[in-house]
Protein backbone atom coordinates (compact mmCIF):
# COMPACT_ATOMS: atom_id res chain seq x y z
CA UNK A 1 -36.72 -13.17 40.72
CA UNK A 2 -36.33 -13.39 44.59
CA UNK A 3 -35.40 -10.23 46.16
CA UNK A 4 -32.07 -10.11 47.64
CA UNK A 5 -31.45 -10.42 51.44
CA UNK A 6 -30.69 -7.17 53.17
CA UNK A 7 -28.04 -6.18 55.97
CA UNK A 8 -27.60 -2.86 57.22
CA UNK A 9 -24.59 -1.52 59.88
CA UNK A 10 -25.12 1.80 61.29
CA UNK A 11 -22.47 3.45 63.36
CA UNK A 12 -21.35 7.23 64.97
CA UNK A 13 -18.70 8.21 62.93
CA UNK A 14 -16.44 7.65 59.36
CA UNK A 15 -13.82 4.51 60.45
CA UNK A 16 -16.63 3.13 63.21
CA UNK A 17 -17.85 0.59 60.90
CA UNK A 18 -14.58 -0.47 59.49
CA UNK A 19 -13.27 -1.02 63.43
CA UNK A 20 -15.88 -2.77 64.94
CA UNK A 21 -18.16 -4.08 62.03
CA UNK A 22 -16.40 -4.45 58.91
CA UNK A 23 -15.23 -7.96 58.81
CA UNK A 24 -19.00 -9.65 59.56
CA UNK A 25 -20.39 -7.00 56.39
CA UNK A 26 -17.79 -8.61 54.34
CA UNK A 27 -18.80 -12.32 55.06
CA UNK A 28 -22.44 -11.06 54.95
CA UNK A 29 -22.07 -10.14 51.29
CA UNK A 30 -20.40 -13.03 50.43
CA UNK A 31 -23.22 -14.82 51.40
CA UNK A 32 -25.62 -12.61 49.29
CA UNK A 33 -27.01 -10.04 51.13
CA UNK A 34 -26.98 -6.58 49.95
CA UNK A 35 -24.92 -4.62 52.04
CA UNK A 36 -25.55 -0.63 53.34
CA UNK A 37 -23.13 1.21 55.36
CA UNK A 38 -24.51 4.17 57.25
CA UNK A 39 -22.75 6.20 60.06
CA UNK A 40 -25.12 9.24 61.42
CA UNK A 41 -22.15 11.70 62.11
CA UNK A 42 -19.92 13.40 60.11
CA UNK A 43 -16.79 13.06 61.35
CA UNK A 44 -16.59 17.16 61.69
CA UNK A 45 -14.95 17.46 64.75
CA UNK A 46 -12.11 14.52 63.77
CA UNK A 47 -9.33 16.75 62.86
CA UNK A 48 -7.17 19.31 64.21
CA UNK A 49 -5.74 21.02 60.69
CA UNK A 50 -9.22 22.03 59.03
CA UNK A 51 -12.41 23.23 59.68
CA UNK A 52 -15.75 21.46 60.53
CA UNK A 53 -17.18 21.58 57.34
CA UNK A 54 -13.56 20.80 55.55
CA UNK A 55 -13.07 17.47 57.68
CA UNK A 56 -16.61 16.49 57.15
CA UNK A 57 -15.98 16.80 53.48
CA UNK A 58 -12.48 14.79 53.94
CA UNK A 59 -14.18 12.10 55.97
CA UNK A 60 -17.22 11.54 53.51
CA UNK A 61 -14.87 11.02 50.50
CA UNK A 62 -12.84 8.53 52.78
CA UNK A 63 -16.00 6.70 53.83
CA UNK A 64 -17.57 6.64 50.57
CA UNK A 65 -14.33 4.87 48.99
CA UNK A 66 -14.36 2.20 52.05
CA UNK A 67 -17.89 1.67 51.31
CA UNK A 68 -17.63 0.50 47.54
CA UNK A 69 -14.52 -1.28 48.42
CA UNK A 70 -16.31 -3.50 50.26
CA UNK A 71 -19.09 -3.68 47.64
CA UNK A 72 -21.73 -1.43 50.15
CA UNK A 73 -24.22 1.10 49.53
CA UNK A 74 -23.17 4.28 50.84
CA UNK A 75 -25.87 6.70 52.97
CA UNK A 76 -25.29 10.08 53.68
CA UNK A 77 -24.78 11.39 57.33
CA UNK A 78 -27.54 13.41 59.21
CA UNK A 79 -25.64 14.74 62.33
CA UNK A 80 -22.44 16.54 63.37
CA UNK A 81 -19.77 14.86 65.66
CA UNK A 82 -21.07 15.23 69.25
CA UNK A 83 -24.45 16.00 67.74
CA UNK A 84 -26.05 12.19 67.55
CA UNK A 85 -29.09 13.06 69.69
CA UNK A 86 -31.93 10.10 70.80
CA UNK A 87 -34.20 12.59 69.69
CA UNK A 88 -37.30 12.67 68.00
CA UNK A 89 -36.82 14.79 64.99
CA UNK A 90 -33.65 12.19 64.23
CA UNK A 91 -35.80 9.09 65.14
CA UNK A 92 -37.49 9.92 61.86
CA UNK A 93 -34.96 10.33 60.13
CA UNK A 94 -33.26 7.00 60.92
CA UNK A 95 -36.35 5.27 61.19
CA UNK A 96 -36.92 6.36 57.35
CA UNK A 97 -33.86 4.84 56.02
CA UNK A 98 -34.87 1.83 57.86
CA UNK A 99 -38.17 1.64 56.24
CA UNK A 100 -36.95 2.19 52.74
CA UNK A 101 -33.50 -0.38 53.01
CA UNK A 102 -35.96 -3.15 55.08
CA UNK A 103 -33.33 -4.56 56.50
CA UNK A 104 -33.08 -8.74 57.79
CA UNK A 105 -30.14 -8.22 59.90
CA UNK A 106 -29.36 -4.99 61.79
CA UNK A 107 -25.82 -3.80 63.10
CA UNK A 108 -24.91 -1.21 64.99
CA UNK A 109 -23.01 -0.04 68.40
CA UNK A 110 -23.20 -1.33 71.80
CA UNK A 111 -26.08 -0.32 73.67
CA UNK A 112 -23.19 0.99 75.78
CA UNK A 113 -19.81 2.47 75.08
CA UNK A 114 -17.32 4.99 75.90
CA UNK A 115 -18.64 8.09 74.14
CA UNK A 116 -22.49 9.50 73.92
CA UNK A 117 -22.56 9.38 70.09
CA UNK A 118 -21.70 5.72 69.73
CA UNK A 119 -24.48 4.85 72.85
CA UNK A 120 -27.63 7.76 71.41
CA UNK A 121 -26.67 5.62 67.67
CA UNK A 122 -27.18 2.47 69.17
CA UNK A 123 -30.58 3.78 70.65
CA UNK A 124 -31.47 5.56 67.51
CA UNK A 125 -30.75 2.24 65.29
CA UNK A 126 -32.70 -0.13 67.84
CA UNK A 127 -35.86 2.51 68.35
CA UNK A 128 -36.25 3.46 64.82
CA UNK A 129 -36.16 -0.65 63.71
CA UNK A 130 -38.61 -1.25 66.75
CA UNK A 131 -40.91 1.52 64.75
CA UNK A 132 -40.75 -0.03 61.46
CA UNK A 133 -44.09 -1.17 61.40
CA UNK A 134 -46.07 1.49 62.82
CA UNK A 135 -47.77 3.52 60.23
CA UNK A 136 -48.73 5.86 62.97
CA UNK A 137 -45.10 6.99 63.86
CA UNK A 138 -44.26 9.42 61.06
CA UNK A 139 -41.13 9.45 59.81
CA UNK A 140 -39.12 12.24 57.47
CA UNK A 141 -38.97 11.44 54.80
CA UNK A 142 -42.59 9.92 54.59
CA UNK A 143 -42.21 5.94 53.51
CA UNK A 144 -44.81 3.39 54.57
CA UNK A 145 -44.61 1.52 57.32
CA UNK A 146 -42.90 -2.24 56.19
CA UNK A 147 -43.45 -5.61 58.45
CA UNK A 148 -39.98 -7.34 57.20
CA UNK A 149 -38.43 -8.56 60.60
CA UNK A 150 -35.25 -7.51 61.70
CA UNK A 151 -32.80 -9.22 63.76
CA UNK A 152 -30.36 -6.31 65.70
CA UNK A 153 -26.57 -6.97 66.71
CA UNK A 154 -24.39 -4.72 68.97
CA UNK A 155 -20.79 -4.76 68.17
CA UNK A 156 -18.44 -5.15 70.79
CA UNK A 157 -17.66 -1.35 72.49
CA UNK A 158 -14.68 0.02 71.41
CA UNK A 159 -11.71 -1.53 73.32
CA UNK A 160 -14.07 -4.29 74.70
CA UNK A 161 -14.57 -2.51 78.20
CA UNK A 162 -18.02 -0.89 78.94
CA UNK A 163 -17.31 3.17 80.23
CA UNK A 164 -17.12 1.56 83.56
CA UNK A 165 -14.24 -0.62 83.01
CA UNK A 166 -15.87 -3.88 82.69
CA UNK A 167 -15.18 -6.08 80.23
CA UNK A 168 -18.41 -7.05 77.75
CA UNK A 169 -18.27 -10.78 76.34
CA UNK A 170 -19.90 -11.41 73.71
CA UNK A 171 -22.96 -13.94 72.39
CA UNK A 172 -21.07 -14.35 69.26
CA UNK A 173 -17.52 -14.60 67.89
CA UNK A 174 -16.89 -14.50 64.16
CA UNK A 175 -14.09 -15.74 62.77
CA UNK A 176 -12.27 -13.08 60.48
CA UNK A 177 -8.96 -14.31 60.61
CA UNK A 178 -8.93 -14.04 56.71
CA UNK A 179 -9.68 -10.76 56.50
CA UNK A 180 -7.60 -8.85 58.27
CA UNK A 181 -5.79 -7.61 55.64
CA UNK A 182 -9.22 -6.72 53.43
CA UNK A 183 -10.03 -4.92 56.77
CA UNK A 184 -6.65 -2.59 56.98
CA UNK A 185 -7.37 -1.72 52.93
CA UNK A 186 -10.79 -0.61 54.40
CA UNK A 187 -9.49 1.63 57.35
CA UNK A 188 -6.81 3.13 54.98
CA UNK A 189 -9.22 4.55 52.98
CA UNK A 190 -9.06 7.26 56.23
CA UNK A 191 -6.40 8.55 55.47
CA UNK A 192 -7.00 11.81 57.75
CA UNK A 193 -7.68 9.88 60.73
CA UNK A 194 -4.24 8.90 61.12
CA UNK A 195 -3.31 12.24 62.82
CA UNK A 196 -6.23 12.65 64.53
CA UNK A 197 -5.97 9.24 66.51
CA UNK A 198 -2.52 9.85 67.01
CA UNK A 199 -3.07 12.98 68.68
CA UNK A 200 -6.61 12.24 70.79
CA UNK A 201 -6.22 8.86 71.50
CA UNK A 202 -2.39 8.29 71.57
CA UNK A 203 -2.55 5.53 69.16
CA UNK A 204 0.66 4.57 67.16
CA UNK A 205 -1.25 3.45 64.40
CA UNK A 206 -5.29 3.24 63.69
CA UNK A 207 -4.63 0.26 61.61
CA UNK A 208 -2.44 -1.66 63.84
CA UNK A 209 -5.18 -0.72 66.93
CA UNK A 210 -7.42 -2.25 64.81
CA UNK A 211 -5.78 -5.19 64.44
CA UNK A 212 -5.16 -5.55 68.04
CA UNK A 213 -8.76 -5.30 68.97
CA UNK A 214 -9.89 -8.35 66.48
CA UNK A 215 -6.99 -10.12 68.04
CA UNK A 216 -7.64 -9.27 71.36
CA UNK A 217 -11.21 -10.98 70.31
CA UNK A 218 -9.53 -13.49 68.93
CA UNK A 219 -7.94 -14.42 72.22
CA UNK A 220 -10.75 -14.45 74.18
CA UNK A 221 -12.45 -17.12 71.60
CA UNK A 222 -9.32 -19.48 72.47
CA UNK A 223 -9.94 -20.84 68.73
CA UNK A 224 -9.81 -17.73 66.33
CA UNK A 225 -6.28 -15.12 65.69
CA UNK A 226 -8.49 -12.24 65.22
CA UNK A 227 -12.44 -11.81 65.30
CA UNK A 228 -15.14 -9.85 65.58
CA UNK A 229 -18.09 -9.86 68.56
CA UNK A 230 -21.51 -9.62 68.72
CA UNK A 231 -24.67 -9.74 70.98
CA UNK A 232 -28.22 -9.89 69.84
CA UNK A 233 -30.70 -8.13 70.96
CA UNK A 234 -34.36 -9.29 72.43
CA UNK A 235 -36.66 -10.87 69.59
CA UNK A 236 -39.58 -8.85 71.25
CA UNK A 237 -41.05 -6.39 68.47
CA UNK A 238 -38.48 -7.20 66.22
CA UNK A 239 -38.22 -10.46 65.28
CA UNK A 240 -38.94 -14.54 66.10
CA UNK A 241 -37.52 -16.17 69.45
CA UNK A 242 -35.44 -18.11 67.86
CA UNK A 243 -34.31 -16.06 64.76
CA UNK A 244 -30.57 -15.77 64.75
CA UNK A 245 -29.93 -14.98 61.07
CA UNK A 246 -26.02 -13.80 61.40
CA UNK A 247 -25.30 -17.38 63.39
CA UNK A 248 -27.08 -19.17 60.41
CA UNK A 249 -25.26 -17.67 57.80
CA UNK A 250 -22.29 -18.03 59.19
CA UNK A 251 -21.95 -20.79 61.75
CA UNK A 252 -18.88 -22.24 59.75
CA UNK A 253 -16.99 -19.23 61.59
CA UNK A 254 -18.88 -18.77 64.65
CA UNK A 255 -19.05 -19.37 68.42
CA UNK A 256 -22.14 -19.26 69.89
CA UNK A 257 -22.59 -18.36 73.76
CA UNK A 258 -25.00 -20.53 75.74
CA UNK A 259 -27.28 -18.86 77.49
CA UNK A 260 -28.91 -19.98 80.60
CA UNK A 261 -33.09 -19.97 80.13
CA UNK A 262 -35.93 -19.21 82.24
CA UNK A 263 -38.28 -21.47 80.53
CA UNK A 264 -38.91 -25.41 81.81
């Protein structure tokens, strides 16, 4: 029996992957692939009502039930809010899970956004892939080192603006016009968020900001109502030149930048 294709997403915080992510997971196992959602933080510091270890309790029941409604396999968080560090003794950690999931198609945060935790996951997620193969880099807990190659996506930042105000295009533009609706069901699972957005952020409603971003997205495809964005990262150490797995699977839905090249 051939053994099932693997994608992974791996974000800050409870609701991250449902914003940014969710849509592309959903196509992804559609196609096939076995799906594993994965953010590193707890969401303790997302609430204003309970205590740390309270809202990270809330949170994990909320992001366990958007996980299997999307059909994903759930992983525990390793970190408090604010507490994502590019450090070593979390490199292992991450780099673990890697090892033992082996995933084809990596997704995670923008190598730059508007908070630290969503920037030290990216560079925890990208690192701890680069390291999959290298038996000498030890990793907690101990798994062996694997050689499947991995193909890594950044989401789009949150809002589409880098911290400095810039807007970030992206190299790919999924179509997930049809799922919008699958994707509020998935948010809504957050239930405690609500509040919390509405008081930090000044947001009306997560699920309608949501909504806005993919269309937003959308807009900036000139083709799609609502969409997600992604760029991939450089082959080198990870995978071939030319791999593009997440444009192959789903190039039905998808614009693909072109690139200007170096080569003759």
């Amino acid at each position: 029996m051939p053994v099932m294709k693997t994608a992974m997403a791996i974000a800050a915080h409870p609701d991250d992957i449902e914003f940014l992510m969710s849509g592309t997971l959903m196509l992804l196992r559609k196609a096939g692939y076995e799906i594993h959602y994965w953010n590193l933080a707890d969401g303790s510091c997302g609430s204003t009502r309970y205590d740390g270890e309270t809202t990270a309790r809330i949170r994990r029941e909320e992001a366990y039930a958007a996980a299997n409604q999307i059909g994903a396999i759930f992983h525990e968080s390793i970190c408090h809010d604010l507490e994502v560090m590019y450090d070593v003794p979390t490199l292992r950690k991450v780099a673990s899970v890697i090892r033992d999931v082996s995933p084809e198609i990596l997704l995670t945060h923008s190598p730059s956004d508007y908070m630290e935790d969503h920037t030290n996951t990216c560079r925890l997620a990208t690192t701890a892939a680069f390291t999959r193969g290298m038996p000498n880099f030890k990793v907690d807990p101990p798994r062996p080192a694997v050689q499947q190659k991995v193909t890594v996506y950044h989401a789009q930042p949150y809002s589409h603006y880098d911290p400095l105000g810039r807007i970030v295009e992206p190299d790919l533009v999924i179509d997930i016009s049809d799922l919008v609706e699958q994707k509020r069901k998935m948010l809504a699972k957050h239930v405690s968020q609500k509040q919390w957005l509405d008081e930090s952020q000044g947001l009306n409603s997560y699920l309608d900001r949501m909504q806005e971003l993919d269309a937003m997205l959308g807009r900036m495809s000139c083709i799609f109502s609502h969409a997600e964005g992604w760029r991939k990262h450089l082959h080198l150490g990870f995978c071939g030149e030319k791999d593009n797995p997440l444009y192959d699977i789903l190039k039905d839905r998808t614009l693909l930048a072109q690139k200007p090249s170096l080569a003759p």
